[in-house]
N, C-alpha and C. Protein backbone atom coordinates (compact mmCIF):
# COMPACT_ATOMS: atom_id res chain seq x y z
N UNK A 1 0.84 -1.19 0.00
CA UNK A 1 0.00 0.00 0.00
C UNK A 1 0.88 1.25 0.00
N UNK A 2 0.81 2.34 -0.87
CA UNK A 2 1.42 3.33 -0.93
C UNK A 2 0.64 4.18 0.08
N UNK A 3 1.91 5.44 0.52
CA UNK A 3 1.39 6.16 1.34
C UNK A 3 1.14 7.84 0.16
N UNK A 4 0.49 8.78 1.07
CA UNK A 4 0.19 10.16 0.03
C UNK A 4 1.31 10.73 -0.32
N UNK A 5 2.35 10.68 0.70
CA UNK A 5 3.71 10.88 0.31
C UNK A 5 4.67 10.22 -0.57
N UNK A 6 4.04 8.26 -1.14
CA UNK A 6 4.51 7.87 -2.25
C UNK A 6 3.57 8.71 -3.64
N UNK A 7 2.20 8.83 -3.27
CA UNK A 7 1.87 9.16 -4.72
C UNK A 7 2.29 10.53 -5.20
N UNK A 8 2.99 11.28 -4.16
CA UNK A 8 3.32 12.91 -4.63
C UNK A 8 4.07 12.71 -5.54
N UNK A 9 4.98 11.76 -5.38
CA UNK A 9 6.19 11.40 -5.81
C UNK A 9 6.17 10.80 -6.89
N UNK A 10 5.06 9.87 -7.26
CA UNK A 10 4.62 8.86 -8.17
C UNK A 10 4.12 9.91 -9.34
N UNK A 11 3.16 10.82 -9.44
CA UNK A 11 2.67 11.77 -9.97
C UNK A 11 3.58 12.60 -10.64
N UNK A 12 4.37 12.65 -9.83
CA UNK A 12 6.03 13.93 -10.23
C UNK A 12 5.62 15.39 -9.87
N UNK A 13 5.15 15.62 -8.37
CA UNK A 13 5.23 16.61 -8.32
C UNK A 13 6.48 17.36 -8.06
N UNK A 14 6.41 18.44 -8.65
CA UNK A 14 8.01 19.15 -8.30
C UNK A 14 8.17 19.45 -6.50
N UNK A 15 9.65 19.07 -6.39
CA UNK A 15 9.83 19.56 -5.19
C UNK A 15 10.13 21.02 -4.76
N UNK A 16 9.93 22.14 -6.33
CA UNK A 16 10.13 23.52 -5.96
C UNK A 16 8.90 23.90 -6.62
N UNK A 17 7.71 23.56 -6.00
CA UNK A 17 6.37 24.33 -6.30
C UNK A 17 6.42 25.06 -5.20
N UNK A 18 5.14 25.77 -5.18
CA UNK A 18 5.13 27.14 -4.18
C UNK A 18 4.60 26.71 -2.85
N UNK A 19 4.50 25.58 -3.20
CA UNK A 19 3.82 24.54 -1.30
C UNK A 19 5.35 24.60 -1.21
N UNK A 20 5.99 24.75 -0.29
CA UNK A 20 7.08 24.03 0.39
C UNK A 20 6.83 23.57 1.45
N UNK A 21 5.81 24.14 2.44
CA UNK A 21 5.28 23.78 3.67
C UNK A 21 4.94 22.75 3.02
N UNK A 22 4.55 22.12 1.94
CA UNK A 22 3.93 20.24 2.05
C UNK A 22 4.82 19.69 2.15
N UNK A 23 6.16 20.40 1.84
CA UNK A 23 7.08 19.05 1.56
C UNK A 23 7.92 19.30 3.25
N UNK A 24 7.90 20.62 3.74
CA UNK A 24 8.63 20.58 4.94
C UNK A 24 8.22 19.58 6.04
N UNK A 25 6.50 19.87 5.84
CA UNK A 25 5.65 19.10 6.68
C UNK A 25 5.72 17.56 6.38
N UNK A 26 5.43 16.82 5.48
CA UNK A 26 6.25 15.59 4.88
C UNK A 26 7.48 15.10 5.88
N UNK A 27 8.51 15.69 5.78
CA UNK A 27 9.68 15.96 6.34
C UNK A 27 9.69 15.96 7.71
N UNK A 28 9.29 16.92 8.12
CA UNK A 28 8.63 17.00 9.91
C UNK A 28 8.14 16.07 10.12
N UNK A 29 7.19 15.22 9.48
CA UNK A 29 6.40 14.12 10.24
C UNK A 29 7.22 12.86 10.07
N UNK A 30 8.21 12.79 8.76
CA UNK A 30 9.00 11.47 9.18
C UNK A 30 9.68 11.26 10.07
N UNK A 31 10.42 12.56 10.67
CA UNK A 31 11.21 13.04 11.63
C UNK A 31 10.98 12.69 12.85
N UNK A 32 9.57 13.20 12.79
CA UNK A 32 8.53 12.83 14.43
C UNK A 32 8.68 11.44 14.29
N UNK A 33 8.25 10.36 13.01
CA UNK A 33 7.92 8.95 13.45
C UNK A 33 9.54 8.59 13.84
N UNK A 34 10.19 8.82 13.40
CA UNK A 34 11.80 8.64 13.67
C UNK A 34 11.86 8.89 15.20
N UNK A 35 11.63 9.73 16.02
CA UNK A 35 11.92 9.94 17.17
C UNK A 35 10.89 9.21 17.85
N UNK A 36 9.82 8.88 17.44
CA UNK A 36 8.87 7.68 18.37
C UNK A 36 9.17 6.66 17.92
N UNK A 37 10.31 6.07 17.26
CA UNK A 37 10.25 4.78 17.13
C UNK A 37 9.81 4.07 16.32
N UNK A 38 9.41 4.79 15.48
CA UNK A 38 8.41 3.98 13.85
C UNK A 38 9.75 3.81 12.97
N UNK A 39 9.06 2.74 12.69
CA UNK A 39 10.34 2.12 11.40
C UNK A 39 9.73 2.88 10.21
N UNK A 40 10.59 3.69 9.32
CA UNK A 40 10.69 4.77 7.95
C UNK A 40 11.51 3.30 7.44
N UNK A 41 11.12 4.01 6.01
CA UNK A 41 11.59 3.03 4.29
C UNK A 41 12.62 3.84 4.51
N UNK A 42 13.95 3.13 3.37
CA UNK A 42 14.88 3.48 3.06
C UNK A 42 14.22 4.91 2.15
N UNK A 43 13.05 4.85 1.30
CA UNK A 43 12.79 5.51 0.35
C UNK A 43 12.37 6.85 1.29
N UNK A 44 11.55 6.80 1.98
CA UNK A 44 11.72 8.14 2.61
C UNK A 44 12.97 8.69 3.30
N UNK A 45 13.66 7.86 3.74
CA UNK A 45 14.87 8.47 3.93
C UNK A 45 15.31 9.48 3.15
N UNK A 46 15.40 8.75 1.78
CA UNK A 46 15.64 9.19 0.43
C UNK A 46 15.58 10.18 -0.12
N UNK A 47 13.83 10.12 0.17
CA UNK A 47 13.22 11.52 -0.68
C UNK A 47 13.38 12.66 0.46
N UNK A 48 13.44 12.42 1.87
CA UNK A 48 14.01 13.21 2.83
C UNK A 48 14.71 14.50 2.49
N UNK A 49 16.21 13.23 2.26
CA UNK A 49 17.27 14.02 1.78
C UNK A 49 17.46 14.71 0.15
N UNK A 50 16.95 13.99 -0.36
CA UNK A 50 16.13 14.83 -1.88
C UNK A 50 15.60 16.24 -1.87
N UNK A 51 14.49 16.58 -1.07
CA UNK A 51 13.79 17.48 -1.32
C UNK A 51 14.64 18.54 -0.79
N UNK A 52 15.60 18.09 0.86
CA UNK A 52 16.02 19.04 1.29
C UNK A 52 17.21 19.84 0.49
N UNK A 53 18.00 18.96 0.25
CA UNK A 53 19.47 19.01 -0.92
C UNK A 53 18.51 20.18 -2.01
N UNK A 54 17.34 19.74 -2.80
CA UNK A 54 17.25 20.37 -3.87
C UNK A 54 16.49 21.84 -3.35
N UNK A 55 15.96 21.69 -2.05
CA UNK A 55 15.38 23.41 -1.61
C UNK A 55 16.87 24.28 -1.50
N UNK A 56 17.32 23.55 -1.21
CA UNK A 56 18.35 24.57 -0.09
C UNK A 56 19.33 25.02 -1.84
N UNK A 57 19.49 24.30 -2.42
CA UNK A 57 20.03 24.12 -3.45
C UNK A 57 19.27 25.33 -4.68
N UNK A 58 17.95 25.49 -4.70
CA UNK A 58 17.46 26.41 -5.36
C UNK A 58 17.29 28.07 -4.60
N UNK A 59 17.68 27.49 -3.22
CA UNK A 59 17.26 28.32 -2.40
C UNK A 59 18.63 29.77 -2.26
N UNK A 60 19.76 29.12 -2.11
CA UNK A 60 21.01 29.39 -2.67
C UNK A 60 21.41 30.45 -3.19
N UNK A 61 20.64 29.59 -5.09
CA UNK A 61 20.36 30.67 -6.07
C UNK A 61 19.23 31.64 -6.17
N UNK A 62 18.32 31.85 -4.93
CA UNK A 62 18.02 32.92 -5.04
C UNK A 62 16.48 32.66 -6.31
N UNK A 63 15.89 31.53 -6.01
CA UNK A 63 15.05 30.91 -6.66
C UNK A 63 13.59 30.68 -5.89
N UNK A 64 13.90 31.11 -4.38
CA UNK A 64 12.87 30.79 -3.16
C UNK A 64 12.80 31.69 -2.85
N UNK A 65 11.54 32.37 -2.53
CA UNK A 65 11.30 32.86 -1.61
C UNK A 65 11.89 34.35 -1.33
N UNK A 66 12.29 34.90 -2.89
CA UNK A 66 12.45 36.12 -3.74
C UNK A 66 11.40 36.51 -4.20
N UNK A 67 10.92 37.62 -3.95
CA UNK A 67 9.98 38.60 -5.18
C UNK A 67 10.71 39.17 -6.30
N UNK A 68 10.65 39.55 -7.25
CA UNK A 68 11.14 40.08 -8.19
C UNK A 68 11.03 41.58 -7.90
N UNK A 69 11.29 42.42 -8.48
CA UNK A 69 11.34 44.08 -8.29
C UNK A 69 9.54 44.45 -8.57
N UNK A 70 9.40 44.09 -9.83
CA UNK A 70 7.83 43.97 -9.88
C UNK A 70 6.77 43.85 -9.38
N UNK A 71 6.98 42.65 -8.57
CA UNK A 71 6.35 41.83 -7.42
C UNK A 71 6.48 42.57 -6.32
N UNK A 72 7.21 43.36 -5.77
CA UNK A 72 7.29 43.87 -4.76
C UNK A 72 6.43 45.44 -4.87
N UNK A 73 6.83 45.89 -5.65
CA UNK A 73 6.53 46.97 -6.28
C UNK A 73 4.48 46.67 -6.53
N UNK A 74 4.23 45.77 -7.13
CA UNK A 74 2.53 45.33 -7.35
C UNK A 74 1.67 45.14 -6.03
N UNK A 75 2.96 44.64 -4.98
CA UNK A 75 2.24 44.44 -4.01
C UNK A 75 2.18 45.56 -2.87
N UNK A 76 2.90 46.45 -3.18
CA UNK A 76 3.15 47.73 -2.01
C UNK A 76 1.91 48.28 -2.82
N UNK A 77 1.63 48.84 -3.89
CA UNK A 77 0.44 48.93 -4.54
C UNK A 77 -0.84 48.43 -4.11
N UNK A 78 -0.81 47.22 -3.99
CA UNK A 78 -2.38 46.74 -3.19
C UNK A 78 -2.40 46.80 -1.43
N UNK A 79 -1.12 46.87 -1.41
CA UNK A 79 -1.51 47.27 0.36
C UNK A 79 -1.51 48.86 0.49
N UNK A 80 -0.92 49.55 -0.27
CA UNK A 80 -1.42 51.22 -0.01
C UNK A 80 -2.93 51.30 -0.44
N UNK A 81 -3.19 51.03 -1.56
CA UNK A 81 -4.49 51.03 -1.99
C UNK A 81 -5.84 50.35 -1.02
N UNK A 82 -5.24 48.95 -0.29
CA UNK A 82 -6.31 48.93 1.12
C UNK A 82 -5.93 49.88 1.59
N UNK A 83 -4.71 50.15 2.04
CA UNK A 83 -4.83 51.35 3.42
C UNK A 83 -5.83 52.38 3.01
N UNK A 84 -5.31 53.35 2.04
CA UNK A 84 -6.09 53.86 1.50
C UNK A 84 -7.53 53.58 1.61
N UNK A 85 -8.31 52.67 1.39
CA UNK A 85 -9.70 52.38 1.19
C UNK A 85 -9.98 52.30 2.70
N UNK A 86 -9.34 51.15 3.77
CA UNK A 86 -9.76 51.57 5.15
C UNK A 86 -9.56 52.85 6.03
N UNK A 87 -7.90 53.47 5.47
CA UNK A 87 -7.97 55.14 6.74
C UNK A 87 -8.68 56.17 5.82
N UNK A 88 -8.72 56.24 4.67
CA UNK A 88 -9.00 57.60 4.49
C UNK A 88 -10.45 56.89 3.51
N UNK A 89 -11.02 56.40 3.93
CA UNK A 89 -12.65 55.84 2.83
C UNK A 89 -12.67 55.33 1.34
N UNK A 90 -11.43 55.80 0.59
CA UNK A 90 -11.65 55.37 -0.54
C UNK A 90 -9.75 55.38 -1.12
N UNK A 91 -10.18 54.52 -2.37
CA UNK A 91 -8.78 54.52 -2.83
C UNK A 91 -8.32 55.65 -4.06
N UNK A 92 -7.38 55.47 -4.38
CA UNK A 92 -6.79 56.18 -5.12
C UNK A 92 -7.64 55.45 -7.04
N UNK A 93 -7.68 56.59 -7.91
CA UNK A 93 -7.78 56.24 -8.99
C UNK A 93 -7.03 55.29 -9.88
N UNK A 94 -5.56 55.66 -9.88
CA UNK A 94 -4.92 55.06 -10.24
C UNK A 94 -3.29 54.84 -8.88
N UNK A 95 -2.02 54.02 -9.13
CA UNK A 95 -1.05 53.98 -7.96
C UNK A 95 -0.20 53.60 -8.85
N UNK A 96 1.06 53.68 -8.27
CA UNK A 96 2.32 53.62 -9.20
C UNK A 96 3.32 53.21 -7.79
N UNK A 97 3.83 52.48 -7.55
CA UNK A 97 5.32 52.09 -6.91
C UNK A 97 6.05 52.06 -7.87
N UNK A 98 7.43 52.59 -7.14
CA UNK A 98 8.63 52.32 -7.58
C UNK A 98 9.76 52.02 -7.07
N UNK A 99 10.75 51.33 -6.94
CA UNK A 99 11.91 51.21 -6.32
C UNK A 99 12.91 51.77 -6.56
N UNK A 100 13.37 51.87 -6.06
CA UNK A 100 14.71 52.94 -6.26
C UNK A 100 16.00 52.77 -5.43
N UNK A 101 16.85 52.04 -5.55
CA UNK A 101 17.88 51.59 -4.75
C UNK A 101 17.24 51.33 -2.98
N UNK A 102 17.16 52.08 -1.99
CA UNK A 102 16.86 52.28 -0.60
C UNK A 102 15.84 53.35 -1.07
N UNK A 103 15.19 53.72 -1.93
CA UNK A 103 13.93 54.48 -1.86
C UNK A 103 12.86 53.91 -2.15
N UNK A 104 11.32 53.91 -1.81
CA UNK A 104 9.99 53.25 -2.41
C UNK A 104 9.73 54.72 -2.31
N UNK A 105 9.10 54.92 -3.20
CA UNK A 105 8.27 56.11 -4.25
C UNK A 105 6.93 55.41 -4.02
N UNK A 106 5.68 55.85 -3.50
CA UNK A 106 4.35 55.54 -3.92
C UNK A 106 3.82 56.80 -4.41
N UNK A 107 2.95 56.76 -5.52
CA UNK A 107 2.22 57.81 -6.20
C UNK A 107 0.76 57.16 -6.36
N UNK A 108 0.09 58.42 -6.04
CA UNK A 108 -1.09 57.87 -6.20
C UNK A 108 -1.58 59.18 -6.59
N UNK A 109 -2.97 58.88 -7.63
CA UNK A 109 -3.39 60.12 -8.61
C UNK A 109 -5.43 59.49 -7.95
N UNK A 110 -5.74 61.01 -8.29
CA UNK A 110 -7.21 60.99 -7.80
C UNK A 110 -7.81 60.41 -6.41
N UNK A 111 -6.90 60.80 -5.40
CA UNK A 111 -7.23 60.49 -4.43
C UNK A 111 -8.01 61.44 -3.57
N UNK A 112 -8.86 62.55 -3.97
CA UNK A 112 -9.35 63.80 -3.14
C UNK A 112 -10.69 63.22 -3.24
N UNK A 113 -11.88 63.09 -2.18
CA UNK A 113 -12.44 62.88 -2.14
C UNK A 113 -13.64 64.20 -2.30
N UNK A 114 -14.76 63.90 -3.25
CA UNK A 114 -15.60 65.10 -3.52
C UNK A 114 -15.99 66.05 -2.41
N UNK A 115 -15.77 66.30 -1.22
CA UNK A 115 -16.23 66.66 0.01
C UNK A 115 -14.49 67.94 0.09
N UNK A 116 -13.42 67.03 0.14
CA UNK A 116 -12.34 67.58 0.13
C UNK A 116 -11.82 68.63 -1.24
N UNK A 117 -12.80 68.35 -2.49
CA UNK A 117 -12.24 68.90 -3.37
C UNK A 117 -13.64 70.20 -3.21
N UNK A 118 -14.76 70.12 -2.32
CA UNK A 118 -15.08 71.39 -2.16
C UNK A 118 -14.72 72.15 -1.16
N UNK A 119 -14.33 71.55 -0.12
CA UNK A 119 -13.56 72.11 0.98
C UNK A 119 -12.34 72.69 0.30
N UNK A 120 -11.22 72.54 -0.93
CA UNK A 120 -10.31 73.59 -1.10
C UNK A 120 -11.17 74.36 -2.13
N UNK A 121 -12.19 74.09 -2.79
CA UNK A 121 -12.63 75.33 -3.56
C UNK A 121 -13.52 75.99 -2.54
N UNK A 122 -14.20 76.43 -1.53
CA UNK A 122 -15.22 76.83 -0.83
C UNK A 122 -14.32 77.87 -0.04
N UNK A 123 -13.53 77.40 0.28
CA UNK A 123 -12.93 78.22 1.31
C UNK A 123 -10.98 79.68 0.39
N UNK A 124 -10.49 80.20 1.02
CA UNK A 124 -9.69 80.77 0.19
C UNK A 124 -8.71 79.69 -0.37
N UNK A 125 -8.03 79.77 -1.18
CA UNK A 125 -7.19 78.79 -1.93
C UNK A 125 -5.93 78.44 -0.88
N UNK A 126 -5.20 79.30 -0.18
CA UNK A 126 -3.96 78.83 0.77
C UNK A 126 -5.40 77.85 2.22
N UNK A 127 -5.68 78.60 2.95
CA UNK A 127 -6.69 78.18 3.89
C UNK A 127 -7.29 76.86 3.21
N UNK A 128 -7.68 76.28 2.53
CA UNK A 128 -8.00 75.33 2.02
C UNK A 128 -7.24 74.50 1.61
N UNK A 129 -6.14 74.47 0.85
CA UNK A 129 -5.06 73.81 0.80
C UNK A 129 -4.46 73.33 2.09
N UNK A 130 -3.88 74.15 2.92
CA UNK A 130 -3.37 74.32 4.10
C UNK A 130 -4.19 73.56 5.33
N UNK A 131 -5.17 73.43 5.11
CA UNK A 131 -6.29 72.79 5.98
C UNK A 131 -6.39 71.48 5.64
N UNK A 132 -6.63 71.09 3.93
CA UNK A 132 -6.27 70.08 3.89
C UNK A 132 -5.17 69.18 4.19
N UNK A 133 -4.01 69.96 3.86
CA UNK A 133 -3.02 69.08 3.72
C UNK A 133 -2.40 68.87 5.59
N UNK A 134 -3.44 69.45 6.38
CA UNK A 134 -2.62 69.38 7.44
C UNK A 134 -4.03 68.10 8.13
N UNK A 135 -4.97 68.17 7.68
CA UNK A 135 -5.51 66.55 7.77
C UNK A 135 -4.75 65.20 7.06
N UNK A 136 -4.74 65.55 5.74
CA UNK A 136 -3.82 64.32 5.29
C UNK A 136 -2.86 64.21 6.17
N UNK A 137 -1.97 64.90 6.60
CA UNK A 137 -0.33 64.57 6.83
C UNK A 137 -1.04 64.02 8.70
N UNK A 138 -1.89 64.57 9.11
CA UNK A 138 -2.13 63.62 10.53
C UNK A 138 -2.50 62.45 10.06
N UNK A 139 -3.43 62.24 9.13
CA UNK A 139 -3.79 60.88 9.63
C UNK A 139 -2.86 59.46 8.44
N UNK A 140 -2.39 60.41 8.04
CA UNK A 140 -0.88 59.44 7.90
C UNK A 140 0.10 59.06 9.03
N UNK A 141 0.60 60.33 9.20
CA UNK A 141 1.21 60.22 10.99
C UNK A 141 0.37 59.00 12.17
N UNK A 142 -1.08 59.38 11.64
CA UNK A 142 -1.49 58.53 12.77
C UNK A 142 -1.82 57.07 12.33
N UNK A 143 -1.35 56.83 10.92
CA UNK A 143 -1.38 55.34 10.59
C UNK A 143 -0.08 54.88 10.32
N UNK A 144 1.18 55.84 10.46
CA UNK A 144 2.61 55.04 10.35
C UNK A 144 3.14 54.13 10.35
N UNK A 145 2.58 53.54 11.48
CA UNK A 145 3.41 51.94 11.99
C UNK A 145 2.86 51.34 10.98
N UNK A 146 1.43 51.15 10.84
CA UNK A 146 0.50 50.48 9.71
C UNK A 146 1.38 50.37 8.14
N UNK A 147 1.54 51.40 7.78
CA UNK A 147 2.17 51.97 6.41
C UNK A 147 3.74 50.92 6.86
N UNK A 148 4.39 51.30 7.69
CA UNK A 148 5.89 51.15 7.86
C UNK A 148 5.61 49.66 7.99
N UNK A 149 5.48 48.98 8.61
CA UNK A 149 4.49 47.28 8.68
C UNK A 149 4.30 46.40 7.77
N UNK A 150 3.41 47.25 6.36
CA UNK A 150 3.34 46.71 5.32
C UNK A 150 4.33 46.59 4.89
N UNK A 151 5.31 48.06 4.41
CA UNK A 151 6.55 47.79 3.89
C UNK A 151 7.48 47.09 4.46
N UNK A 152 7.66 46.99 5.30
CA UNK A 152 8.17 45.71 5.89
C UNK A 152 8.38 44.76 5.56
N UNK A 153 7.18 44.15 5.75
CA UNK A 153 6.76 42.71 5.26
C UNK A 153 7.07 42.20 4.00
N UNK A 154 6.37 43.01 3.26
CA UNK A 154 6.30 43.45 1.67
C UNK A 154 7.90 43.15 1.29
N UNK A 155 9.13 44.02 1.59
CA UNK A 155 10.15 44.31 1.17
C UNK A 155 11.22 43.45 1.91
N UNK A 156 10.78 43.19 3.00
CA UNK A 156 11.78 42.81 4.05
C UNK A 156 12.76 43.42 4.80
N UNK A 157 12.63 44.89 4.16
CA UNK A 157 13.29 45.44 4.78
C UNK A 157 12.91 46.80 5.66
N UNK A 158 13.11 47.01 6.91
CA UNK A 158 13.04 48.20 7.94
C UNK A 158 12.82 49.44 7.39
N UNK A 159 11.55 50.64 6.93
CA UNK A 159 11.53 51.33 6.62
C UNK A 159 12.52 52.70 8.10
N UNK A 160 12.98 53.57 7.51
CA UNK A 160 13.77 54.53 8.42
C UNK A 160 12.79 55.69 8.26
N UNK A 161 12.56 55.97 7.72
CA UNK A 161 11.63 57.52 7.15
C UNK A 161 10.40 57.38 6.38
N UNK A 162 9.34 58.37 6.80
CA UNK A 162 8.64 58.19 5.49
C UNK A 162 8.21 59.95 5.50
N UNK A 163 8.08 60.40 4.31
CA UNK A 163 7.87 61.70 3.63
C UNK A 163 6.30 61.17 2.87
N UNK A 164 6.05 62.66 3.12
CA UNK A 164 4.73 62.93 2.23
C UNK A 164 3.96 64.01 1.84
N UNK A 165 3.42 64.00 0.62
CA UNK A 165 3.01 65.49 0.87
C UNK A 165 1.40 64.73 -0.91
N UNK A 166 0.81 66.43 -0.79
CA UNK A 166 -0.86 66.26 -1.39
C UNK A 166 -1.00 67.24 -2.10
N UNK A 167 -0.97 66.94 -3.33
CA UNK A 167 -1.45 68.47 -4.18
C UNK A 167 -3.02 68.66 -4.29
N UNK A 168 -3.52 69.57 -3.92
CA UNK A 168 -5.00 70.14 -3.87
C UNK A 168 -5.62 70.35 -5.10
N UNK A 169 -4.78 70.75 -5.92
CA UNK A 169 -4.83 71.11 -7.30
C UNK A 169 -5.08 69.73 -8.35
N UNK A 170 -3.92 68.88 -8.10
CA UNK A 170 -4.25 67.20 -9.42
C UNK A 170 -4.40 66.30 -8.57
N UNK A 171 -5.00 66.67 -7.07
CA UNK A 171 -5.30 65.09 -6.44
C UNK A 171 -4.51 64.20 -6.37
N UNK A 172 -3.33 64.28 -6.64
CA UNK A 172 -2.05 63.82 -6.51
C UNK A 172 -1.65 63.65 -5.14
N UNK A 173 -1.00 62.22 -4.64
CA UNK A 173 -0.29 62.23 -3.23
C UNK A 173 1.12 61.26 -3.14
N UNK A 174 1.83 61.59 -2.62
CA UNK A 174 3.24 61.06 -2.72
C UNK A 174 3.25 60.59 -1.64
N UNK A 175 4.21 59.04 -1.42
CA UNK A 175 4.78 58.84 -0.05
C UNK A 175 6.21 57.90 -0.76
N UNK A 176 6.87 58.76 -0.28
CA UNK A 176 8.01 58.29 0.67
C UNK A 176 9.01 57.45 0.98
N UNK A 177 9.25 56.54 1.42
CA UNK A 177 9.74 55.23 1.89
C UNK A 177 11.32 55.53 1.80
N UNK A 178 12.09 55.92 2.87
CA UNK A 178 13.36 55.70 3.01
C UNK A 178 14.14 54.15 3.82
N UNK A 179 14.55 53.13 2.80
CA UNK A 179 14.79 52.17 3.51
C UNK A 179 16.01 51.83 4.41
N UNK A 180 16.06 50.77 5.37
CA UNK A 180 17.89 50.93 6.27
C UNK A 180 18.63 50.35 4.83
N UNK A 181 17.79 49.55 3.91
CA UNK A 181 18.98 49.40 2.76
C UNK A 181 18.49 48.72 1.60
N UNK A 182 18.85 49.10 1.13
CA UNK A 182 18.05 48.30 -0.21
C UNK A 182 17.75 46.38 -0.57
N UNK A 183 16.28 46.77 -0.97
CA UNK A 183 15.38 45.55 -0.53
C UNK A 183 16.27 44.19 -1.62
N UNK A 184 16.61 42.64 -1.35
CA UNK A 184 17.18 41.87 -2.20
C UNK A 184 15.53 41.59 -2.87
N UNK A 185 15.68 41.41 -4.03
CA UNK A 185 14.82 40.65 -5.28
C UNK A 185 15.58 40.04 -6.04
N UNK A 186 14.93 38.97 -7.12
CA UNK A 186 15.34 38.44 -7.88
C UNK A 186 15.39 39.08 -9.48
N UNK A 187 16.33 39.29 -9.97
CA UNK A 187 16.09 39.59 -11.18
C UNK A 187 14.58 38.96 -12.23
N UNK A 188 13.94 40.14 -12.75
CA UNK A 188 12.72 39.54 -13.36
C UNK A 188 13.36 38.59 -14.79
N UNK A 189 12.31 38.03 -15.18
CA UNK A 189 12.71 36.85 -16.51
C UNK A 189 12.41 37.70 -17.47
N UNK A 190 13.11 37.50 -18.49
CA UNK A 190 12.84 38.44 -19.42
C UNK A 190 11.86 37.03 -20.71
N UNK A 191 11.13 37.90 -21.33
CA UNK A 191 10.55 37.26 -22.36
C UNK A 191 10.85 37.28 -23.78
């Protein structure tokens, strides 16, 4: 009788698909029967040392568990764009990341909400501007860690600074991102 761990194998699944937790877990549990005393096949032994040799081995080159510049960049994009939609009600029209050695650039266009774009026409043009932009810049301040968190995660690496500022005029808003050092990615594939 084969076990689920012979038919993975039987099937040909790759041992560098994007599960690695199946195969770590695989791994972990022969481990466990090993330390209670269960008699393991030579063949799991086998594929044991197989899967691990060939992770660590792709892993190396920088083949695991890399985002590409793109990838990083698409995804700072959908987490500003929630933030966006949960602190300030709605998202931006369009968003743009960019990387830049130890810099992330976020741009975001049409982000003034109709309430805010009569609040700078209703009132004098500095006073309105000035009013606005001193709401934006709090409740950025007051979602920092949030913002700094994502990028984090996102990049892997420790944001140090973040800058920002809101044009009243093209709905335009900039942030920032000064990193402790520039984020590792994998070179993208070219087509």
């Amino acid at each position: 009788m084969s076990s689920p761990l012979d038919n993975r194998i039987i099937q040909g699944v790759s041992p560098l698909s994007n599960d690695h937790s199946l195969y770590f877990g695989d791994c972990y549990n022969i481990s466990q029967n090993i330390q209670r005393g269960f008699a393991i096949t030579r063949f799991q032994v086998v594929w044991v040392l197989c899967q691990l040799s060939l992770f660590f081995c792709a892993w190396s080159q920088g083949e695991i568990a890399m985002k590409s510049q793109g990838e990083i960049e698409s995804a700072i994009c959908e987490g500003v764009n929630r933030f966006e939609q949960e602190y300030m009600g709605r998202g931006p029209k369009h968003i743009h990341a960019h990387l830049i050695g130890d810099l992330l650039v976020v741009r975001l266009q049409g982000v003034l909400t109709a309430a805010e774009q009569h609040l700078v026409l209703a009132l004098t043009p500095e006073k309105g501007r000035d009013l606005l932009k001193e709401v934006r810049t709090q409740l950025i301040e007051t979602a920092r860690s949030a913002l700094e968190k994502l990028v984090q995660e996102i990049t892997g690496v420790k944001p140090i600074s973040l800058h920002h500022d809101i044009s009243t005029l093209t709905g335009e808003e900039i942030i920032v991102f000064t990193l402790a050092e520039e984020p590792l990615f994998r070179e993208s594939r070219k087509k």
